[in-house]
Protein backbone atom coordinates (compact mmCIF):
# COMPACT_ATOMS: atom_id res chain seq x y z
CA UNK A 1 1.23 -3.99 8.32
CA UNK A 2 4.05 -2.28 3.92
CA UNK A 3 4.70 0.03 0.30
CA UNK A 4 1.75 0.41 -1.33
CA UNK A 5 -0.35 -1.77 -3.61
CA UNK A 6 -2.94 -3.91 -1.85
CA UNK A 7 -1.33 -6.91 0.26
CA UNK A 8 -2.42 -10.46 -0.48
CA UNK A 9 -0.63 -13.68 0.52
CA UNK A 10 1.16 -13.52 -2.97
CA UNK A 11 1.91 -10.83 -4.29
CA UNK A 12 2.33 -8.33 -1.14
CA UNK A 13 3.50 -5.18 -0.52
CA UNK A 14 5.81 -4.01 2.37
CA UNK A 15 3.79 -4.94 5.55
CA UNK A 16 2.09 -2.38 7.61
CA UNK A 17 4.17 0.05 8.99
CA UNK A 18 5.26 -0.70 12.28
CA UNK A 19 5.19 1.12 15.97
CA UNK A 20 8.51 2.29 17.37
CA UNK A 21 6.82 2.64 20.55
CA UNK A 22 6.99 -0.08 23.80
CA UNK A 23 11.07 0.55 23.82
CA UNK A 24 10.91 -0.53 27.35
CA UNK A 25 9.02 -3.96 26.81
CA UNK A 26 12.30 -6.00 26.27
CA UNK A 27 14.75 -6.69 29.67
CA UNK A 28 18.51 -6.14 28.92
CA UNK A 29 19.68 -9.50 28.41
CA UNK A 30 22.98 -11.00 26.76
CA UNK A 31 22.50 -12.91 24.14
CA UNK A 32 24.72 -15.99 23.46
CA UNK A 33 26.14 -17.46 19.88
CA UNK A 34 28.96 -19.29 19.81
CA UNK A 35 30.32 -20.24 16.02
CA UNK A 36 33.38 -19.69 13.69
CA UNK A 37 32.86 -20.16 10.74
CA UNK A 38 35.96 -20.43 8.40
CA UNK A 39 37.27 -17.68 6.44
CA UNK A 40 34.04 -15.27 7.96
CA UNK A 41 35.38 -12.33 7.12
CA UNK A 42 35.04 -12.88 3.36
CA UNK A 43 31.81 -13.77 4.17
CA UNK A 44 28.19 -11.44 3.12
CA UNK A 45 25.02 -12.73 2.77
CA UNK A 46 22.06 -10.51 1.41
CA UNK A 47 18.39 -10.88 2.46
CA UNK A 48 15.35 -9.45 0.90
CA UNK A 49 13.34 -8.01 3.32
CA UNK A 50 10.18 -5.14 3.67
CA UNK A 51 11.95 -2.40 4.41
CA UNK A 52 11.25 0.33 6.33
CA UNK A 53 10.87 -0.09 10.29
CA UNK A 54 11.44 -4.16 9.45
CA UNK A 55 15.00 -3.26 7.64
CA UNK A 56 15.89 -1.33 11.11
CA UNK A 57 14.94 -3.38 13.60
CA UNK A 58 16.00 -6.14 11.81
CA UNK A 59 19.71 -4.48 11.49
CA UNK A 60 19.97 -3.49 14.90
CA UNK A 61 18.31 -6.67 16.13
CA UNK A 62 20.06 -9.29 13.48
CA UNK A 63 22.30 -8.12 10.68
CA UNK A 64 24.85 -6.04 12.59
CA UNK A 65 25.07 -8.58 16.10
CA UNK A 66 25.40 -11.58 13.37
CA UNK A 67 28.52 -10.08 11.87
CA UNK A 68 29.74 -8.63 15.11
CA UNK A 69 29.93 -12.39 16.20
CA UNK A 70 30.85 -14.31 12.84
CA UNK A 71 32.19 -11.92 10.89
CA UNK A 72 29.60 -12.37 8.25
CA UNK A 73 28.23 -9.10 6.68
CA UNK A 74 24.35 -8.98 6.79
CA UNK A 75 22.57 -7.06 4.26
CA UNK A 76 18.78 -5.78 3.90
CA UNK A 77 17.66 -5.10 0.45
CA UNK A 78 13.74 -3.93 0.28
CA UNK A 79 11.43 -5.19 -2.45
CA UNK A 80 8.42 -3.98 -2.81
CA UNK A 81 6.14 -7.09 -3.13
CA UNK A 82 7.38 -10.44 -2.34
CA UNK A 83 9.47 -11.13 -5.48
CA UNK A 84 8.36 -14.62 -6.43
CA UNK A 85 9.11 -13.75 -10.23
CA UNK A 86 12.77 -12.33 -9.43
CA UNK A 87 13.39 -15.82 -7.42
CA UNK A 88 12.98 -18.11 -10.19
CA UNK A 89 14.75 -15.68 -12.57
CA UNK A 90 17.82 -15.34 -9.80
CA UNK A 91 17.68 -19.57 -9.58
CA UNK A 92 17.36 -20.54 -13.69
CA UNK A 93 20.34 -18.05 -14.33
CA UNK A 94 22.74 -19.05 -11.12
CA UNK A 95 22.72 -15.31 -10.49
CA UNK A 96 22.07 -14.09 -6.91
CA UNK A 97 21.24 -10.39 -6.25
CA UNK A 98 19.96 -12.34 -2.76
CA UNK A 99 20.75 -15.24 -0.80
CA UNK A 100 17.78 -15.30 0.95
CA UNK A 101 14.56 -13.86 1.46
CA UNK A 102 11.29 -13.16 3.99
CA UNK A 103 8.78 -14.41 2.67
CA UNK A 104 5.06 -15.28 3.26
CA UNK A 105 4.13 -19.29 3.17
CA UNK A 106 1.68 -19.23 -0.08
CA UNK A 107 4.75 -17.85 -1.52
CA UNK A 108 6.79 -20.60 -0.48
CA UNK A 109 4.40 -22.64 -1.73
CA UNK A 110 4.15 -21.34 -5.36
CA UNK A 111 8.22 -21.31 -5.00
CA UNK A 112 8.37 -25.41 -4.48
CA UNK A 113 6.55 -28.18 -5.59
CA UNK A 114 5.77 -28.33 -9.53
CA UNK A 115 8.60 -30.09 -10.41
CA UNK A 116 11.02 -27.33 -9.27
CA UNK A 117 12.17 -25.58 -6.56
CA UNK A 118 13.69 -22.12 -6.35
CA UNK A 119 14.15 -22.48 -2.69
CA UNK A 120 16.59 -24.71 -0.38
CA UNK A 121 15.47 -26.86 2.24
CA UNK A 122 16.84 -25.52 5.20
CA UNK A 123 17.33 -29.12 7.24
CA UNK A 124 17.19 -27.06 10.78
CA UNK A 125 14.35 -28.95 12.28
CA UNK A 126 16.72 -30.59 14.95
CA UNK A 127 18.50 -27.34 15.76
CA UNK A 128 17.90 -27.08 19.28
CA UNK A 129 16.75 -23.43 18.88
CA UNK A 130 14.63 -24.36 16.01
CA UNK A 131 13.06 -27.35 17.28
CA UNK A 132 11.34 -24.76 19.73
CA UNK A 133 9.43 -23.21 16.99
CA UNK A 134 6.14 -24.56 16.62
CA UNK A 135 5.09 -26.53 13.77
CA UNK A 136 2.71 -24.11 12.67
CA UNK A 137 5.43 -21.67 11.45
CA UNK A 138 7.36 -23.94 9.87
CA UNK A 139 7.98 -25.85 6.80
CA UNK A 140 10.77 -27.73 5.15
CA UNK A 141 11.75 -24.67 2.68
CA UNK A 142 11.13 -21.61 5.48
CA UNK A 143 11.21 -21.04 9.02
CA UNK A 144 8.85 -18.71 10.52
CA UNK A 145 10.29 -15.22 11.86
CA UNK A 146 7.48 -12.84 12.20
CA UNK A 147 3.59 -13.19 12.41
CA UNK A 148 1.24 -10.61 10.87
CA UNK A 149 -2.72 -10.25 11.21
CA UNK A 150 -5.78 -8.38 10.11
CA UNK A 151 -8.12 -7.23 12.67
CA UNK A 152 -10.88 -5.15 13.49
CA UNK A 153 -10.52 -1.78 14.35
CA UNK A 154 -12.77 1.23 15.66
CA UNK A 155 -12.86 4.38 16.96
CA UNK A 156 -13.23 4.21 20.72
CA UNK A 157 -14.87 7.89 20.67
CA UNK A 158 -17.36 7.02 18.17
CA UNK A 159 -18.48 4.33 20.08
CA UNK A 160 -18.39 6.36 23.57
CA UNK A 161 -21.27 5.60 25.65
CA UNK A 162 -22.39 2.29 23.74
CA UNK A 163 -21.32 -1.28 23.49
CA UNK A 164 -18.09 -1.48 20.73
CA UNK A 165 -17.76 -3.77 18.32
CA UNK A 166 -16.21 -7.64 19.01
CA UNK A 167 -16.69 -9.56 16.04
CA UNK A 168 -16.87 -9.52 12.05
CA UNK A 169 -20.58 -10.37 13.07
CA UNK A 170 -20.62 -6.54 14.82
CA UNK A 171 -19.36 -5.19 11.67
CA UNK A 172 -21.76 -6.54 9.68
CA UNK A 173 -24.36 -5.58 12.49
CA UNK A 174 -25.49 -2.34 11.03
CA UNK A 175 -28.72 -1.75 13.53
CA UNK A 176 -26.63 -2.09 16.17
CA UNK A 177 -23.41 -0.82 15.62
CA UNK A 178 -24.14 2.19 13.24
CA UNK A 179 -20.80 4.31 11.86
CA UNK A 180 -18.39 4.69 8.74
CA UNK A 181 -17.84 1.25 7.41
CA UNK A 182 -14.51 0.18 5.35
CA UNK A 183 -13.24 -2.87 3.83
CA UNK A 184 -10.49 -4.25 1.79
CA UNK A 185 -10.81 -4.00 -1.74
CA UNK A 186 -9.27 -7.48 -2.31
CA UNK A 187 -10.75 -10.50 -1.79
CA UNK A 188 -8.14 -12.41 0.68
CA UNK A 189 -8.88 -11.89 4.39
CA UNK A 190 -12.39 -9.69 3.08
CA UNK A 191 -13.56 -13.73 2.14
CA UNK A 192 -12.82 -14.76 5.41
CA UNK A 193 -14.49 -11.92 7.39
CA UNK A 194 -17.51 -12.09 5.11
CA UNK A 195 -18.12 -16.14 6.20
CA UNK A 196 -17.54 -15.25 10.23
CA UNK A 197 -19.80 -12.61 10.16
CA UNK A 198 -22.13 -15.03 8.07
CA UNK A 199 -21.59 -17.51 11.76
CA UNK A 200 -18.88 -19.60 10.02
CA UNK A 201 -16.55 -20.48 12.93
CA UNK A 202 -12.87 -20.24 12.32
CA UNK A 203 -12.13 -23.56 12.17
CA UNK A 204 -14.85 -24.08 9.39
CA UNK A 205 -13.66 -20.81 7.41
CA UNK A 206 -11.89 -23.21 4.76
CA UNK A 207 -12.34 -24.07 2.31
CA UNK A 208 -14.13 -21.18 1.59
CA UNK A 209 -18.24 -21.13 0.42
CA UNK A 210 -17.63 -18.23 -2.28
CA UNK A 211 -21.31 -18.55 -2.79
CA UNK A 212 -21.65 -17.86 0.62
CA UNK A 213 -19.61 -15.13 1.15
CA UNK A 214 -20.31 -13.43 -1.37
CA UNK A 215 -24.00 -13.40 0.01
CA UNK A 216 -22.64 -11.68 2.70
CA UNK A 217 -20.84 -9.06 1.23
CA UNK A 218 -23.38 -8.18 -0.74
CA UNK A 219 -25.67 -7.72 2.91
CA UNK A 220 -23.06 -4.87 3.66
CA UNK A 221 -21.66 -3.35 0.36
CA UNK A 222 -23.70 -0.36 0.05
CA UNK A 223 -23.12 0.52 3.56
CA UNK A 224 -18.75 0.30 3.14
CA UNK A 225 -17.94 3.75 2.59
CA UNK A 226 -14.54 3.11 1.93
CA UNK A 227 -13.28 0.21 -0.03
CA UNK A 228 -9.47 0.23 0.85
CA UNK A 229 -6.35 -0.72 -0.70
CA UNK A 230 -3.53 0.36 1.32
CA UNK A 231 -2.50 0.36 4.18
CA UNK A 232 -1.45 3.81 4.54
CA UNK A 233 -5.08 4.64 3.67
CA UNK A 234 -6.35 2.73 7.00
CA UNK A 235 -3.91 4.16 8.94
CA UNK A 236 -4.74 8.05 7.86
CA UNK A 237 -8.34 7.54 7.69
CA UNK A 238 -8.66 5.95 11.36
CA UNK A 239 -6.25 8.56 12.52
CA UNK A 240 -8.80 11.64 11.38
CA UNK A 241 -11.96 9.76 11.86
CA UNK A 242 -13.17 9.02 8.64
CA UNK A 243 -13.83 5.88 9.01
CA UNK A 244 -15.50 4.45 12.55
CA UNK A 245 -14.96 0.71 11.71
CA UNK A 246 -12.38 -0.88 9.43
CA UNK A 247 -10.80 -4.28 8.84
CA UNK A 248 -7.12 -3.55 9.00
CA UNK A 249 -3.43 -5.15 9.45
CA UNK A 250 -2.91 -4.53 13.18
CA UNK A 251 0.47 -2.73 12.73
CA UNK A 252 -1.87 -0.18 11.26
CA UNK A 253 -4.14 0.70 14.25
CA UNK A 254 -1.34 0.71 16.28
CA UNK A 255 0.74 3.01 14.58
CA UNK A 256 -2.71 5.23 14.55
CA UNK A 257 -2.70 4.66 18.75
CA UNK A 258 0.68 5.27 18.87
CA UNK A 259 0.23 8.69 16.92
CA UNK A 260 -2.66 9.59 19.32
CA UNK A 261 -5.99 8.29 17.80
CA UNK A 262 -8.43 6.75 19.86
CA UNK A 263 -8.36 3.08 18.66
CA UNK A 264 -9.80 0.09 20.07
CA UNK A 265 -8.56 -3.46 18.53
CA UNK A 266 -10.43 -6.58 18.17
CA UNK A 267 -8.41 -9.64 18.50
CA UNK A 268 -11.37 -11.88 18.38
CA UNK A 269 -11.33 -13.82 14.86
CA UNK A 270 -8.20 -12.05 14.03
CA UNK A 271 -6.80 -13.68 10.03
CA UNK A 272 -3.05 -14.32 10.67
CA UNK A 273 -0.14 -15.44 8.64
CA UNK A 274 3.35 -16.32 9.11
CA UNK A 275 6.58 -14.71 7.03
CA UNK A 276 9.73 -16.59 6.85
CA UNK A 277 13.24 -16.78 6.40
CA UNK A 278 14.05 -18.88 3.25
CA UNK A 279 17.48 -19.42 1.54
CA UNK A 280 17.24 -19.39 -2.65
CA UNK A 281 18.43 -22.83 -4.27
CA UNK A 282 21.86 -22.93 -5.50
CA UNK A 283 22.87 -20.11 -3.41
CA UNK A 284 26.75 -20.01 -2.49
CA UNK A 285 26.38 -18.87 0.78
CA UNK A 286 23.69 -21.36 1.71
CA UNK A 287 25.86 -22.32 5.18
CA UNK A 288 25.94 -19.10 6.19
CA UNK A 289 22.49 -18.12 5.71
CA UNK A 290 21.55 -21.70 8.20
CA UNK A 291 23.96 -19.77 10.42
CA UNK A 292 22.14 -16.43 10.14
CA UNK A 293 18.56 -18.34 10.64
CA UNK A 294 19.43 -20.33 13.75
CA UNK A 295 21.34 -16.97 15.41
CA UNK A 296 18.08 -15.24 14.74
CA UNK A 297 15.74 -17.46 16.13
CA UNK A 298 16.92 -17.00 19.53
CA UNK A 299 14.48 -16.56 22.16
CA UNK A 300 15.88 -13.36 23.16
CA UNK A 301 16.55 -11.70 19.77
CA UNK A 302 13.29 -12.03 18.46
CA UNK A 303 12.32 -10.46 21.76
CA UNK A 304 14.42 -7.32 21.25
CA UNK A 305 12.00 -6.72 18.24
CA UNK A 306 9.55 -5.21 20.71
CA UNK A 307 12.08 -2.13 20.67
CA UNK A 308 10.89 -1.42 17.11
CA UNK A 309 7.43 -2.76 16.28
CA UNK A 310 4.87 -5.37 18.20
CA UNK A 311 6.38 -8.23 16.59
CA UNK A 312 4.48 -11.50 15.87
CA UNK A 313 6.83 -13.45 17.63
CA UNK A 314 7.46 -16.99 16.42
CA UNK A 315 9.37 -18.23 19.59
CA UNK A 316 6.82 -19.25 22.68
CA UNK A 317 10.25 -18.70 24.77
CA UNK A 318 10.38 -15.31 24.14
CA UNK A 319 7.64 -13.44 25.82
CA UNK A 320 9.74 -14.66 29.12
CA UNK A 321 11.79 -11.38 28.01
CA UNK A 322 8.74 -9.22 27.01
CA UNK A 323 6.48 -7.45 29.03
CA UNK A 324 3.01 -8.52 29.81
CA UNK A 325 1.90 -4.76 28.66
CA UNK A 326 3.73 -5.18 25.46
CA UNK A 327 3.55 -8.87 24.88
CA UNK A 328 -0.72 -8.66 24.80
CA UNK A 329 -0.40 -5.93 21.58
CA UNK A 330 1.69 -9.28 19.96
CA UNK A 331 -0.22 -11.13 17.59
CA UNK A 332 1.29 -14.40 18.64
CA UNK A 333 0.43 -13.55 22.40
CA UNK A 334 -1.55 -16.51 23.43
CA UNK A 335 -4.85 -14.74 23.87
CA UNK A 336 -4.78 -13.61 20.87
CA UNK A 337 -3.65 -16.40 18.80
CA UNK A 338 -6.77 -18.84 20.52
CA UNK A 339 -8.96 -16.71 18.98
CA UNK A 340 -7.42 -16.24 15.37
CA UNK A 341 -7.85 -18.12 11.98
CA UNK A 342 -4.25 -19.18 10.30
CA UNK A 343 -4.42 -17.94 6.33
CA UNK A 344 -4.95 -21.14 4.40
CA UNK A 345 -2.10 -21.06 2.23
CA UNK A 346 -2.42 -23.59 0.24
CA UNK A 347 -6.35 -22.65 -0.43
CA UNK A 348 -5.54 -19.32 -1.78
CA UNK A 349 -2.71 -20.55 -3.90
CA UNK A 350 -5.16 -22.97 -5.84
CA UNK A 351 -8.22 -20.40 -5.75
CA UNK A 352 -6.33 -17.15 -6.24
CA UNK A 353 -7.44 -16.74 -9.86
CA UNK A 354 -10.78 -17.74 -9.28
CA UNK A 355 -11.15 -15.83 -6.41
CA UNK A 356 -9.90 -12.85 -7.98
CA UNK A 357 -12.13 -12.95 -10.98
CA UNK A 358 -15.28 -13.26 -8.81
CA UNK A 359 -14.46 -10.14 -6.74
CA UNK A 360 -13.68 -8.16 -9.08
CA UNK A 361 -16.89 -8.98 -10.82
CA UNK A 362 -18.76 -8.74 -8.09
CA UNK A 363 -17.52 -5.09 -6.89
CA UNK A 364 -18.46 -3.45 -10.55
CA UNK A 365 -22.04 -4.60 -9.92
């Protein structure tokens, strides 16, 4: 849940940092491809993604199987926020340090449309394995690969012997649910949790009453002990107990379970987004990055990602190959999706500035 400025929709660092744990929540299955492309051993593609844990699993997952069948090297370069800027640069001058990228959809969105576009369309919406994608993580210029969310999280042993927290509502409940408070100091997905816990439902979240929620944080603020910015922070102060309640990118919390803290996770009203694999405009190797995309949409392979990290799995197909043990800790798992609020993209890329401003006003005072 990713690197380490503070992650927003647009300009975000490398995604929380990822469990290596639930090896055995995949079954052993073969996985099928069956293309040749012409002259595929001159053939390399390179992909921006987040490095770290994503780079790996995404190597032993994607990259190396892809050129192991098509003879098409794969190659994972890390950048450090999602590299909007370097896009268009890459595009205007016809020079490609990348062929394609992961990215999040607001920046898809601020990398087409406006007269421009620094991204192809991909056209794979009748590809048999794509078509199984739901609609929801896909557009014309990306298609989805990997869910990530922000929860809440707590310390199961300072709650011991009382009723735990199950809502933004519960975090803003300070009578009744007493402890270390932190928030992000940013306003994208703090907005969001500030309106639930003001009794906006999820579906009514957007657009978003600043007026409102800044009421609301302002209920709260001098009770947030910490005011966090990275994700690294969460993760060290909910694995010493610094902090009893936290919003937090889930990979976080469970890299602090999987390290030994007592952590509970709230799923309820969970703020999720979708990242994506996109091919740059004018790319050469266009073809072979469609190729790359449908091979690593499989059902299967985006199963194996369980190996590495609780992926956010954008194929319904493949929690047949995950188990029910591991497949619940997914974001995408049903039960946890029903409950969730999908990042409006296209809100934050019109109110980013504005939103920005306000929060940044309002935190001095």
């Amino acid at each position: 849940m990713k690197k380490q400025p503070a992650r927003d929709p647009i300009q975000q660092p490398r995604r929380r940092t990822a469990l290596k744990t639930a090896a055995a929540g995949v079954a052993a299955v073969a996985f099928p491809f069956v293309w040749t492309p012409s002259r595929a051993a001159t053939k390399r593609i390179v992909i921006r993604d987040d490095g770290g844990i994503y780079t790996k699993a995404f190597g032993a997952v994607f990259y190396r199987p892809f050129k192991e069948k098509t003879g098409i090297e794969v190659v994972g370069v890390q950048a450090n926020a999602e590299p909007t800027a370097l896009i268009k640069s890459m595009v205007e001058t016809g020079s490609y340090t990348w062929d394609m990228a992961k990215l999040s959809q607001p920046a898809i969105l601020l990398l087409t449309g406006g007269g421009k576009d620094y991204l192809e369309k991909h056209g794979l919406e009748s590809d048999p394995v794509i078509a199984k994608i739901p609609a929801q993580y896909m557009s014309p210029y990306g298609v989805g690969n990997n869910v990530y969310t922000t929860v809440l999280a707590y310390r199961k042993d300072a709650f011991k012997g009382r009723r735990a927290p199950q809502s933004w509502a519960d975090m803003w409940n300070l009578k009744d649910f007493p402890g270390r408070r932190g928030l992000r100091k940013y306003p994208f997905d703090t907005i969001e949790e500030a309106l639930m816990a003001d009794g906006v439902a999820p579906g009514q979240v957007y657009p978003c009453n600043f007026d409102r929620a800044f009421a609301s944080l302002s209920k709260i603020a001098k009770q947030v002990d910490v005011w966090w910015t990275t994700g690294a922070q969460v993760e060290q102060m909910l694995g010493s107990g610094e902090v009893d309640i936290i919003s937090t990118w889930v990979s976080r919390a469970q890299s602090a379970i999987a390290n030994g803290a007592p952590v509970g996770i709230v799923w309820n009203q969970n703020i999720w987004g979708c990242d994506n694999w996109s091919i740059l405009k004018g790319t050469p190797n266009a073809n072979a990055c469609r190729e790359f995309i449908k091979f690593a949409s499989d059902p299967k392979r985006q199963a194996a990602l369980v190996e590495y990290f609780p992926a956010g799995v954008t194929q319904p197909e493949a929690f047949n190959y995950i188990k029910p043990e591991i497949a619940k800790n997914c974001p995408t798992f049903p039960a946890n999706m029903k409950t969730g609020l999908h990042i409006d993209a296209q809100f934050w890329k019109d109110k980013q500035s504005a939103g920005l401003e306000r929060f940044n006003r309002w935190i001095l005072t």
